[in-house]
C-alpha atoms as a PDB file:
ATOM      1  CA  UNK A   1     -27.562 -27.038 -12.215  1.00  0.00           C
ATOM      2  CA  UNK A   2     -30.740 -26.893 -14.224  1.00  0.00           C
ATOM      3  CA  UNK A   3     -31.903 -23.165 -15.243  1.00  0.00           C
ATOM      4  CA  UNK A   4     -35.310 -21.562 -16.562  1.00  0.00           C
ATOM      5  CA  UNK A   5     -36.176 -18.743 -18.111  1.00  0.00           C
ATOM      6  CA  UNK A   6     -38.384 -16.219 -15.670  1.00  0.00           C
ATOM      7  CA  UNK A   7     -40.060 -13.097 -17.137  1.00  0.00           C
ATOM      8  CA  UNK A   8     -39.999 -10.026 -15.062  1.00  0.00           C
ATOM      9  CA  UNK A   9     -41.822  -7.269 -15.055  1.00  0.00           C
ATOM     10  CA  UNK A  10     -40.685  -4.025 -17.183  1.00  0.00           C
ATOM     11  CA  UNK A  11     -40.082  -1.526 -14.352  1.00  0.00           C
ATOM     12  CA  UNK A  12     -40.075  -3.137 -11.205  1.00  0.00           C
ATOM     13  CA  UNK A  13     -38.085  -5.803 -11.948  1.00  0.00           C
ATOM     14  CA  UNK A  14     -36.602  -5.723 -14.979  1.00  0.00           C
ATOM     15  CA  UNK A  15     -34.927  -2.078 -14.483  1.00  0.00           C
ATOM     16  CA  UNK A  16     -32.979  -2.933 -11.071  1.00  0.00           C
ATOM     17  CA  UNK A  17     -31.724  -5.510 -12.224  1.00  0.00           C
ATOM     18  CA  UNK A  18     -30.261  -3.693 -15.874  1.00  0.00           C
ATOM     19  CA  UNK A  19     -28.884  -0.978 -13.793  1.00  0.00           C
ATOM     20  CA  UNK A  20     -26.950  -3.346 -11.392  1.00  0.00           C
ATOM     21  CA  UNK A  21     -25.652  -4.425 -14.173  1.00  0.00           C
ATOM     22  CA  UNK A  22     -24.493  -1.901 -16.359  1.00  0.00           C
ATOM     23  CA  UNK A  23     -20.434  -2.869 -16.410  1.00  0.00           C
ATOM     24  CA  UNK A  24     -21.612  -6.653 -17.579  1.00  0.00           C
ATOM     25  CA  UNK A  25     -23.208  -4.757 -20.515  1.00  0.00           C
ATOM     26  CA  UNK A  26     -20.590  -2.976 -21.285  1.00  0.00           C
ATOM     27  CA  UNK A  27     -17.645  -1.922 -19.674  1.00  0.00           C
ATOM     28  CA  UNK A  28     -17.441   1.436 -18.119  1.00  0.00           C
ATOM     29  CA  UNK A  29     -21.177   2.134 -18.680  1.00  0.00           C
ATOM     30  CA  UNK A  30     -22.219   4.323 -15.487  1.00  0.00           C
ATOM     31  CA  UNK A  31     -25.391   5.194 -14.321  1.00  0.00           C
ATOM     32  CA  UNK A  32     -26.808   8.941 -14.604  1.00  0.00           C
ATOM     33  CA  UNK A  33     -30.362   8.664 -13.996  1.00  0.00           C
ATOM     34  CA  UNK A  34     -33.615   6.579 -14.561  1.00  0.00           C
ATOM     35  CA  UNK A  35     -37.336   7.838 -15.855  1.00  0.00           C
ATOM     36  CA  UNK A  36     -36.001  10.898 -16.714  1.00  0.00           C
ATOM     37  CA  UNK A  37     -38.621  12.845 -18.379  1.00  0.00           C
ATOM     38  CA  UNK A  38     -37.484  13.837 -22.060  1.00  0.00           C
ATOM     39  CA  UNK A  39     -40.002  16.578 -22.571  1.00  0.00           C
ATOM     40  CA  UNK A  40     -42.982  15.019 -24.929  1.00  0.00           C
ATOM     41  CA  UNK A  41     -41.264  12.143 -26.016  1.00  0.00           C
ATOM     42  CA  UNK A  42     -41.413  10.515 -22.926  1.00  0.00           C
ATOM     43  CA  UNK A  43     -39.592   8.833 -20.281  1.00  0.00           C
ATOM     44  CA  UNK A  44     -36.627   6.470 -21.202  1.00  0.00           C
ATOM     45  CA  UNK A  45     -35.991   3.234 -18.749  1.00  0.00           C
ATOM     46  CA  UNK A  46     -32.039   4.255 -17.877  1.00  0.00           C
ATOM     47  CA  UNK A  47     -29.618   7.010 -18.699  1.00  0.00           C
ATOM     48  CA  UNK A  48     -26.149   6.138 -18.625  1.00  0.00           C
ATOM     49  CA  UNK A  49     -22.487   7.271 -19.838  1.00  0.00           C
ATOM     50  CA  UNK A  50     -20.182   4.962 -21.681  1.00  0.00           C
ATOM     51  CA  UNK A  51     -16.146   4.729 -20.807  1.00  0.00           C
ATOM     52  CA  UNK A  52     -15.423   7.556 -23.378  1.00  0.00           C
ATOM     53  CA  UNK A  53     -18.047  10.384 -22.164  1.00  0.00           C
ATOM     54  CA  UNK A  54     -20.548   9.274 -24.985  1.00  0.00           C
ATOM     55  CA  UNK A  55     -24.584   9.705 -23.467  1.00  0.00           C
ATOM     56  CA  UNK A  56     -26.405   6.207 -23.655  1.00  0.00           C
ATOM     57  CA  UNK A  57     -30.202   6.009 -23.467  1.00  0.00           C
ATOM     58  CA  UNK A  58     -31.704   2.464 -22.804  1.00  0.00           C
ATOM     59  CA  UNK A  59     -34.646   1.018 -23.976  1.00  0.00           C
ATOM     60  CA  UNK A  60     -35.962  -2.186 -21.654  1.00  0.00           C
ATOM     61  CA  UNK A  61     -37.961  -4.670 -22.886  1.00  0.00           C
ATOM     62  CA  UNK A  62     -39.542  -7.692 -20.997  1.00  0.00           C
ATOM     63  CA  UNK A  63     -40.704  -9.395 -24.288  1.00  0.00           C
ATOM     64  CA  UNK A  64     -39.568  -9.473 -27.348  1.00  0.00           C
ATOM     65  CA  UNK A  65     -38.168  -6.421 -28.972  1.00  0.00           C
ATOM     66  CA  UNK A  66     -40.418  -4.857 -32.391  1.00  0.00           C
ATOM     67  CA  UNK A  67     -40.509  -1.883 -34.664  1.00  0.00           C
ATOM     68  CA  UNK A  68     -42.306  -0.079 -32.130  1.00  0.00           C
ATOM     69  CA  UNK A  69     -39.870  -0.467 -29.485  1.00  0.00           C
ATOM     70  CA  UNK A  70     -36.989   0.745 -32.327  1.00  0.00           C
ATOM     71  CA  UNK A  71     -39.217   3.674 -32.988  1.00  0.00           C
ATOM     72  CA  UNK A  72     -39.595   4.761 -28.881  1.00  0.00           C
ATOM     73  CA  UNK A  73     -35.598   4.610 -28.586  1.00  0.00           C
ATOM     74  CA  UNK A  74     -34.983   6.338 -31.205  1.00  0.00           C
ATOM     75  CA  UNK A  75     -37.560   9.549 -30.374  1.00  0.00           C
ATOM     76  CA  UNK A  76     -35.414   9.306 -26.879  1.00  0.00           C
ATOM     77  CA  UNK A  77     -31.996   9.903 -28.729  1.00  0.00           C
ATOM     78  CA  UNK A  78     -33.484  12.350 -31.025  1.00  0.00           C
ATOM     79  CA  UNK A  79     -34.213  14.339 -28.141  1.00  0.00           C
ATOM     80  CA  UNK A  80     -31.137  13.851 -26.239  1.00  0.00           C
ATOM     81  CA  UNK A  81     -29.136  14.724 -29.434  1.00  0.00           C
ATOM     82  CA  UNK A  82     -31.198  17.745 -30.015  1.00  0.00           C
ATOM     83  CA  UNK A  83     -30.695  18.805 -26.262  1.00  0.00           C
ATOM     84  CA  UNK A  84     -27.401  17.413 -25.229  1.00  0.00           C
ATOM     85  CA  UNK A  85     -26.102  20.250 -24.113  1.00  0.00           C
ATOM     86  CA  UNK A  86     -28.645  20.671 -21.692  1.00  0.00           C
ATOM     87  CA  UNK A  87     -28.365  17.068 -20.412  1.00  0.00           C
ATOM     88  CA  UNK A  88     -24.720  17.933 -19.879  1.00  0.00           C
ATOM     89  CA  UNK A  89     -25.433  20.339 -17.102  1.00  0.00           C
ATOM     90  CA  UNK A  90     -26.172  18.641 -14.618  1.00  0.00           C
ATOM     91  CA  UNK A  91     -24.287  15.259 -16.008  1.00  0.00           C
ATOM     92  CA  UNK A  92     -20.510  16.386 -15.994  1.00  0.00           C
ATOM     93  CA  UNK A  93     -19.340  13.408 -17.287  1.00  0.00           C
ATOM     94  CA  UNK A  94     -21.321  13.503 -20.574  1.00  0.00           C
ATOM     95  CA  UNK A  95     -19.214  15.202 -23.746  1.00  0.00           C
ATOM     96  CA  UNK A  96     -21.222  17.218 -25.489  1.00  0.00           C
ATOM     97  CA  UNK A  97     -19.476  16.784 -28.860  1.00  0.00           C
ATOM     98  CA  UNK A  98     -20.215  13.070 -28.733  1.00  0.00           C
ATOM     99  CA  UNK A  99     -23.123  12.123 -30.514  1.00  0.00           C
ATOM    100  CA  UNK A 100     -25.564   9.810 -28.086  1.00  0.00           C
ATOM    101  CA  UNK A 101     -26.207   5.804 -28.358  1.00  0.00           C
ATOM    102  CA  UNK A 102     -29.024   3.898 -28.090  1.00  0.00           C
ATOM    103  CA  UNK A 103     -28.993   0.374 -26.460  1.00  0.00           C
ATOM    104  CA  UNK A 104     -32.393  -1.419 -26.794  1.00  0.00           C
ATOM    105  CA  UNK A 105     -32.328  -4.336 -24.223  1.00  0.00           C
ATOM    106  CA  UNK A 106     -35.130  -7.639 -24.230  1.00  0.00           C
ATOM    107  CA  UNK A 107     -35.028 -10.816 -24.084  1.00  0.00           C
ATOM    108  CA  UNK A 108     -35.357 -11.204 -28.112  1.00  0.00           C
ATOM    109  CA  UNK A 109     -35.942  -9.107 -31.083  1.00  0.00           C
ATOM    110  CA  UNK A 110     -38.041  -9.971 -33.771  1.00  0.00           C
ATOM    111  CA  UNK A 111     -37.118 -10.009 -37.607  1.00  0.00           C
ATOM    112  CA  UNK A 112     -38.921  -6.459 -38.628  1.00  0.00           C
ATOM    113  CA  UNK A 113     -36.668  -4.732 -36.200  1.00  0.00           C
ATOM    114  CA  UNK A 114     -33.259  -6.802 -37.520  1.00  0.00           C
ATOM    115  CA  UNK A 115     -34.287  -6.390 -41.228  1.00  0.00           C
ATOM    116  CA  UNK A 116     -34.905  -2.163 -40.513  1.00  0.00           C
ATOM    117  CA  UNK A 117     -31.927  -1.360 -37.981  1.00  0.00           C
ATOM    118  CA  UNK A 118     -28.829  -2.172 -40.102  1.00  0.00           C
ATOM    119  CA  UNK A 119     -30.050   0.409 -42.640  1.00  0.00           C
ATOM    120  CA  UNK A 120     -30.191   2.859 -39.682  1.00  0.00           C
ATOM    121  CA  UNK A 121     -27.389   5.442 -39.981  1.00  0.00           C
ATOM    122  CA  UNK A 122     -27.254   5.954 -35.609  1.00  0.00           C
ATOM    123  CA  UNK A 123     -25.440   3.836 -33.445  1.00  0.00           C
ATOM    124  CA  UNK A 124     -27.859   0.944 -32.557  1.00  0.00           C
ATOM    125  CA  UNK A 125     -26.944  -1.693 -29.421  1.00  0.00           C
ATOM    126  CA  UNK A 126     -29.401  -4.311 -29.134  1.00  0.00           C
ATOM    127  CA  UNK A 127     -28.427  -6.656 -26.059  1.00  0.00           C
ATOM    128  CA  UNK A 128     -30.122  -9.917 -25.391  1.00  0.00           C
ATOM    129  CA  UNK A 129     -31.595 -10.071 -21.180  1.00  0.00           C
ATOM    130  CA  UNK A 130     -32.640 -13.556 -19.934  1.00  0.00           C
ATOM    131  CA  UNK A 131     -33.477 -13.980 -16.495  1.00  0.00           C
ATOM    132  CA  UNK A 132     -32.859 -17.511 -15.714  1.00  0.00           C
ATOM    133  CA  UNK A 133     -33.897 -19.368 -12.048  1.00  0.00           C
ATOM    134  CA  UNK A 134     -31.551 -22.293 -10.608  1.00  0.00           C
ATOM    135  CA  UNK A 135     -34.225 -24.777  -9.740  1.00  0.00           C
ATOM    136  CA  UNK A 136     -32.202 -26.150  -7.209  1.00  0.00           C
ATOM    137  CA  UNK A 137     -31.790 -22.939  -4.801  1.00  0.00           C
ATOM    138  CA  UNK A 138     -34.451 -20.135  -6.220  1.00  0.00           C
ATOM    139  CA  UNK A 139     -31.202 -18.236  -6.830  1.00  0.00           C
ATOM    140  CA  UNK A 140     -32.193 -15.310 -10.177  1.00  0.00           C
ATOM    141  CA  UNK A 141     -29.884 -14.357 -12.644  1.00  0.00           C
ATOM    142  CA  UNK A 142     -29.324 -11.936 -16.031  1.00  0.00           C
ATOM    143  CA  UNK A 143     -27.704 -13.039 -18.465  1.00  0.00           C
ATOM    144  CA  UNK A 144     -26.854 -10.717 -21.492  1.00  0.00           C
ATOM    145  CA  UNK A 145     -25.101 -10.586 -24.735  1.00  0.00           C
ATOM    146  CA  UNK A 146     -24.905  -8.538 -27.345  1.00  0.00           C
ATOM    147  CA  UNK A 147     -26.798  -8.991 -30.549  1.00  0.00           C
ATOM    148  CA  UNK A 148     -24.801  -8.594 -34.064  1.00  0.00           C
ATOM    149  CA  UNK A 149     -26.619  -6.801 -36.466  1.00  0.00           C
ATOM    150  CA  UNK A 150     -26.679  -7.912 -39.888  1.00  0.00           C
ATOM    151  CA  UNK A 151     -24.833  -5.317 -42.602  1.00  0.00           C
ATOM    152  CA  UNK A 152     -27.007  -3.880 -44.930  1.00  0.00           C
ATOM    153  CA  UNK A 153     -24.769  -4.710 -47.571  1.00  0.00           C
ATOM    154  CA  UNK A 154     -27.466  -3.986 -50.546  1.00  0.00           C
ATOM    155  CA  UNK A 155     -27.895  -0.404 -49.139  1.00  0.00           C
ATOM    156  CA  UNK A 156     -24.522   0.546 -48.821  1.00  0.00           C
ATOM    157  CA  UNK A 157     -21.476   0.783 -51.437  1.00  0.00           C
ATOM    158  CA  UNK A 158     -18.862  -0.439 -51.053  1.00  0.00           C
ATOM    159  CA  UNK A 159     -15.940   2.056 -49.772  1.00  0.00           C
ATOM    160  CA  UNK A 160     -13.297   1.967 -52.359  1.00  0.00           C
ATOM    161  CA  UNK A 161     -10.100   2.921 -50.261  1.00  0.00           C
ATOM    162  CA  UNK A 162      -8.256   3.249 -46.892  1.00  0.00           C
ATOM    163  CA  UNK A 163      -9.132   6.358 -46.405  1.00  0.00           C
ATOM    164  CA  UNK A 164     -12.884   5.874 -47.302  1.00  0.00           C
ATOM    165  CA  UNK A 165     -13.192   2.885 -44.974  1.00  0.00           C
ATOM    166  CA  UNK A 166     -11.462   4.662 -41.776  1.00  0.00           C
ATOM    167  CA  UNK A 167     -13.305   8.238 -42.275  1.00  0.00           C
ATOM    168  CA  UNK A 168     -16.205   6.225 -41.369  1.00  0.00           C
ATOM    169  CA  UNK A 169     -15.325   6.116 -37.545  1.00  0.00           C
ATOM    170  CA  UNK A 170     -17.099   9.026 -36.331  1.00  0.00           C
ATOM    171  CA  UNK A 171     -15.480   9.099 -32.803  1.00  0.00           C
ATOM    172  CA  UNK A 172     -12.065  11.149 -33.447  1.00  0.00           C
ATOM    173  CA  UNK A 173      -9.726   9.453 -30.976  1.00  0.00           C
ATOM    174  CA  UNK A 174     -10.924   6.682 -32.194  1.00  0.00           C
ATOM    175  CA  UNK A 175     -10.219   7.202 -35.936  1.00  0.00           C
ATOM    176  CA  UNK A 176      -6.618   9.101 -35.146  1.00  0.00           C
ATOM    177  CA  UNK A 177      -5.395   5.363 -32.823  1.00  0.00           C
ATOM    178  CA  UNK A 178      -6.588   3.270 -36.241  1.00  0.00           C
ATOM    179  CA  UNK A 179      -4.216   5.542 -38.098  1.00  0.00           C
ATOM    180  CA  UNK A 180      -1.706   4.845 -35.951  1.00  0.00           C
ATOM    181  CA  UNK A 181      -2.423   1.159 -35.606  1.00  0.00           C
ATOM    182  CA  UNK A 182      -2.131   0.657 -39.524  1.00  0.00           C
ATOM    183  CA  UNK A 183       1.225   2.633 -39.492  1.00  0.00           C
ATOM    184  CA  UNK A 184       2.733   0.160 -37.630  1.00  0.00           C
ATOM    185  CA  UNK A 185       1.079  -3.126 -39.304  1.00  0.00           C
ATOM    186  CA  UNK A 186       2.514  -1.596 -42.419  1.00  0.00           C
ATOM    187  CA  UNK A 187       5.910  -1.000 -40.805  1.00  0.00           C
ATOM    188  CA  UNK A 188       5.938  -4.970 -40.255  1.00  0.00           C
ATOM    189  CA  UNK A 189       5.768  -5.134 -43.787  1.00  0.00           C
ATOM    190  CA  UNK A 190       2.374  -6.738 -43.438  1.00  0.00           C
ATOM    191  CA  UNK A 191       0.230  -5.900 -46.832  1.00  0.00           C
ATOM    192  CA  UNK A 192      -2.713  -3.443 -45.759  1.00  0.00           C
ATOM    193  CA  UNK A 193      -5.997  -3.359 -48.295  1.00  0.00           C
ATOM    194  CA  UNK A 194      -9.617  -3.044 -48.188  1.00  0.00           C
ATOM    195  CA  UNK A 195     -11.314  -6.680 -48.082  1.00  0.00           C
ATOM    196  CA  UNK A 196     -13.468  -7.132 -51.262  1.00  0.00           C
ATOM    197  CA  UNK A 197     -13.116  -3.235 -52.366  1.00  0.00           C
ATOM    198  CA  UNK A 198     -13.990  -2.134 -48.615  1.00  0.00           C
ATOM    199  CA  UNK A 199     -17.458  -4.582 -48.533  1.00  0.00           C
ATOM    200  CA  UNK A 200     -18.741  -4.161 -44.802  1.00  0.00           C
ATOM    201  CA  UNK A 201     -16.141  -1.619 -43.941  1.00  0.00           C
ATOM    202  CA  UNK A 202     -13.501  -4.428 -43.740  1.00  0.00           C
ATOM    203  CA  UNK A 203      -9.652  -4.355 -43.489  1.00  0.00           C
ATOM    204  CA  UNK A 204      -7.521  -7.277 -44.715  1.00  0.00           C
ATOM    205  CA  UNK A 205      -3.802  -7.907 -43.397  1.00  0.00           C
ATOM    206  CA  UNK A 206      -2.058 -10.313 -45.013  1.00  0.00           C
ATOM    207  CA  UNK A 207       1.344 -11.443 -44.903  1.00  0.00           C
ATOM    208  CA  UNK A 208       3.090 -14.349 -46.468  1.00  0.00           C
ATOM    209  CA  UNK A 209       0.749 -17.849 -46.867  1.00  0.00           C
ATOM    210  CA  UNK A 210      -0.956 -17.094 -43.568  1.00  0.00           C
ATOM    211  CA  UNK A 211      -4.808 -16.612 -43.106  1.00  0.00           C
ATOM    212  CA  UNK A 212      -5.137 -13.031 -43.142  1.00  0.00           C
ATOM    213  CA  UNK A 213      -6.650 -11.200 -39.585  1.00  0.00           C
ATOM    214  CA  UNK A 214      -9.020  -8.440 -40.253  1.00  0.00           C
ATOM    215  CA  UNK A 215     -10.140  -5.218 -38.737  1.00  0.00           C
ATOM    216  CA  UNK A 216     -13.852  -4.263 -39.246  1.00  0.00           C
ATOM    217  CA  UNK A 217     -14.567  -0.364 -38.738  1.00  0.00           C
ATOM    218  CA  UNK A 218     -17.467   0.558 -36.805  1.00  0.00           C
ATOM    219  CA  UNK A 219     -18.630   4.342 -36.068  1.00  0.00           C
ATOM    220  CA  UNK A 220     -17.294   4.494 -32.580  1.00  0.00           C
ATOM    221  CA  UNK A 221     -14.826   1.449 -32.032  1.00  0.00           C
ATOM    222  CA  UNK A 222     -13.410  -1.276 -34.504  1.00  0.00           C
ATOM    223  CA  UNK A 223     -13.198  -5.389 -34.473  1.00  0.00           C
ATOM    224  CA  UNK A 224     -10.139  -7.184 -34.300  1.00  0.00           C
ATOM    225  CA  UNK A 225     -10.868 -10.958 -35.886  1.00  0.00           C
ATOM    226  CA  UNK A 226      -8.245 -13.439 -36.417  1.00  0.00           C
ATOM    227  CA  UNK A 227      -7.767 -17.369 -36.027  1.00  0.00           C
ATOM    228  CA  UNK A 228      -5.214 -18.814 -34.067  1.00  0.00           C
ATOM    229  CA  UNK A 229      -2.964 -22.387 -33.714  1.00  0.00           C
ATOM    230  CA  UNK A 230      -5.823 -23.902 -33.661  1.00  0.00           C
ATOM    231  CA  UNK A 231      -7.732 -22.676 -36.224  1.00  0.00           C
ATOM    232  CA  UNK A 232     -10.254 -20.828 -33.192  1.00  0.00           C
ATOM    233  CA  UNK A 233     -11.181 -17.795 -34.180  1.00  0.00           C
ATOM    234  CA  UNK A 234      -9.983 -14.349 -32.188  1.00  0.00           C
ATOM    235  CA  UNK A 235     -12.591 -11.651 -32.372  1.00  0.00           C
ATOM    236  CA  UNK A 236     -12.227  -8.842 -30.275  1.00  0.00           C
ATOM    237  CA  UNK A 237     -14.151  -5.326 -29.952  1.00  0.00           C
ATOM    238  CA  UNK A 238     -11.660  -2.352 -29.528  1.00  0.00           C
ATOM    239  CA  UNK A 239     -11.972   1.444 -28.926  1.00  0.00           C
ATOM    240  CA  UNK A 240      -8.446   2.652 -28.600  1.00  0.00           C
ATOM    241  CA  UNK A 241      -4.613   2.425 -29.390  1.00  0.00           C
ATOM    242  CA  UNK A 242      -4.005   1.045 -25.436  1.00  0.00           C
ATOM    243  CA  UNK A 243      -6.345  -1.685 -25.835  1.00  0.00           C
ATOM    244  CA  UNK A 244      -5.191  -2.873 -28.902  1.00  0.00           C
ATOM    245  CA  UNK A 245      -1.933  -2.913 -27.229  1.00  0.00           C
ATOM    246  CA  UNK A 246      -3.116  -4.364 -24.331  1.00  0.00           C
ATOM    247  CA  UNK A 247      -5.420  -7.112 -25.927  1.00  0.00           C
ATOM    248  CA  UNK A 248      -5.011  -7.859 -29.442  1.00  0.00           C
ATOM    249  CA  UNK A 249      -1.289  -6.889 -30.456  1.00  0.00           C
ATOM    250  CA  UNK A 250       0.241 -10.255 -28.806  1.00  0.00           C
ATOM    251  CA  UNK A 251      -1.777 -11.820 -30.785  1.00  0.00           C
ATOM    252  CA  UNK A 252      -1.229 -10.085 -34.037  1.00  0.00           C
ATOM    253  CA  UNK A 253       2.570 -10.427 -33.493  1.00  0.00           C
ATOM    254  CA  UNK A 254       2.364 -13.938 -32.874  1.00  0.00           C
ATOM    255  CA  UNK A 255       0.369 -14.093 -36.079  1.00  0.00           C
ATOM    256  CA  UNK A 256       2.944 -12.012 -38.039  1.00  0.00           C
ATOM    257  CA  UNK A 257       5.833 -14.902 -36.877  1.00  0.00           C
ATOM    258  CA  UNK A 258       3.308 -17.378 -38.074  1.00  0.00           C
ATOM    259  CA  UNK A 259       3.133 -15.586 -41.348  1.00  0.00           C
ATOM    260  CA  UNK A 260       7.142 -15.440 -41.727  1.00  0.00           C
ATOM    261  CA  UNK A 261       7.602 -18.791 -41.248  1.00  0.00           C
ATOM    262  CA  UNK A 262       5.318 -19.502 -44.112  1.00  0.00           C
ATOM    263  CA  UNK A 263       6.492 -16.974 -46.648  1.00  0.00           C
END
């Protein structure tokens, strides 16, 4: 199979082809509405609703991603956070207590837009969209994946406890199902401490001679990263207590026998 990249068009193309596939995205992202007029700041591309009731505006791009396009998503979720009760109306499944999220989506973003978003203090998804062609049969494609953006690590402090580090989860079900996570790594005896006095908002578990495993905290969700047998590394994205049971605690047990055996 031999794929190429094909550029579509904003709107016509482009758009269809995001909204048919919102739940590769992300998972549970719905659909509300598309070219919704937000008053004067405009029209954004899609309007969606993530798996926990939290509003998403998207931002499409068909080239790459700049400052300007940063500055246009963000006037959108200014106005949805300034009228999100509104919105909510005739959108049941949006929670009005849940601040909204902004997903800017192109094929590439350039380095003014990297270098200014992680000092941003909003919750920022930038997800890479390739259309590809197989040359063989004409058959069209997406394919997307989410962008990591860099910490700004010179404009933040480091957190200098625990408590510090997980009051920086804004989401509350999120923050109370961390809580309760770390009460029961502690009640394997496993040693619990900010990484580098908190640097990045990261969580250390270590137990015996084993590599540690880590837990990053992010506003709404937190990352799971560990290595396993084979020295691959595990890095997961969770948002609650059941998927941490569901998806990373196997692992983090078979990591804590690991860890025994070396004490």
């Amino acid at each position: 199979m031999h794929l190429t990249r094909v550029r579509l068009h904003e709107v016509s193309e482009l758009e269809p082809r995001v909204i048919a596939s919102l739940e590769q995205i992300e998972e549970g992202l719905t659909l509300l509405d598309h070219q919704l007029t937000f008053g004067s700041s405009g029209r954004p591309d899609i309007l969606a609703v993530d798996a926990k009731g939290t509003l998403v505006v998207m931002e499409l791009k068909a080239d790459e991603a700049d400052f300007v396009a940063l500055d246009q998503g963000i006037r959108y979720l200014e106005w949805a956070s300034d009228n999100l009760g509104l919105l909510a109306r005739p959108f049941p499944a949006v929670k009005s207590d849940r601040p909204p999220r902004l997903f800017l989506v192109a094929p590439g973003f350039n380095e003014s837009l990297l270098r200014i978003v992680k000092y941003i203090e909003l919750e920022i998804v930038l997800i890479s969209a390739v259309c590809v062609r197989d040359t063989a049969s004409g058959a069209i494609g997406m394919l997307f994946e989410p962008v990591e953006i860099p910490g700004g690590v010179e404009a933040l402090p480091p957190f200098r406890s625990l408590d510090d580090i997980v009051d920086y989860i804004r989401d509350p079900s999120v923050k109370q199902d961390l809580i309760k996570i770390l009460t029961e790594i502690r009640s394997l005896g496993v040693n619990v401490q900010p990484w580098k006095g908190g640097k990045d908002q990261w969580i250390e578990c270590s137990f015996g001679n084993e590599e540690p495993v880590y837990l990053q905290v992010r506003q709404r969700y937190f990352n799971y990263e560990s290595y396993d047998e084979d020295g691959e590394a595990v890095s997961l994205r969770l948002y609650s207590h059941a998927e941490w049971e569901e998806k990373a605690k196997e692992d983090f047990l078979r990591w804590c026998g690991r860890a025994k055996v070396t004490t």
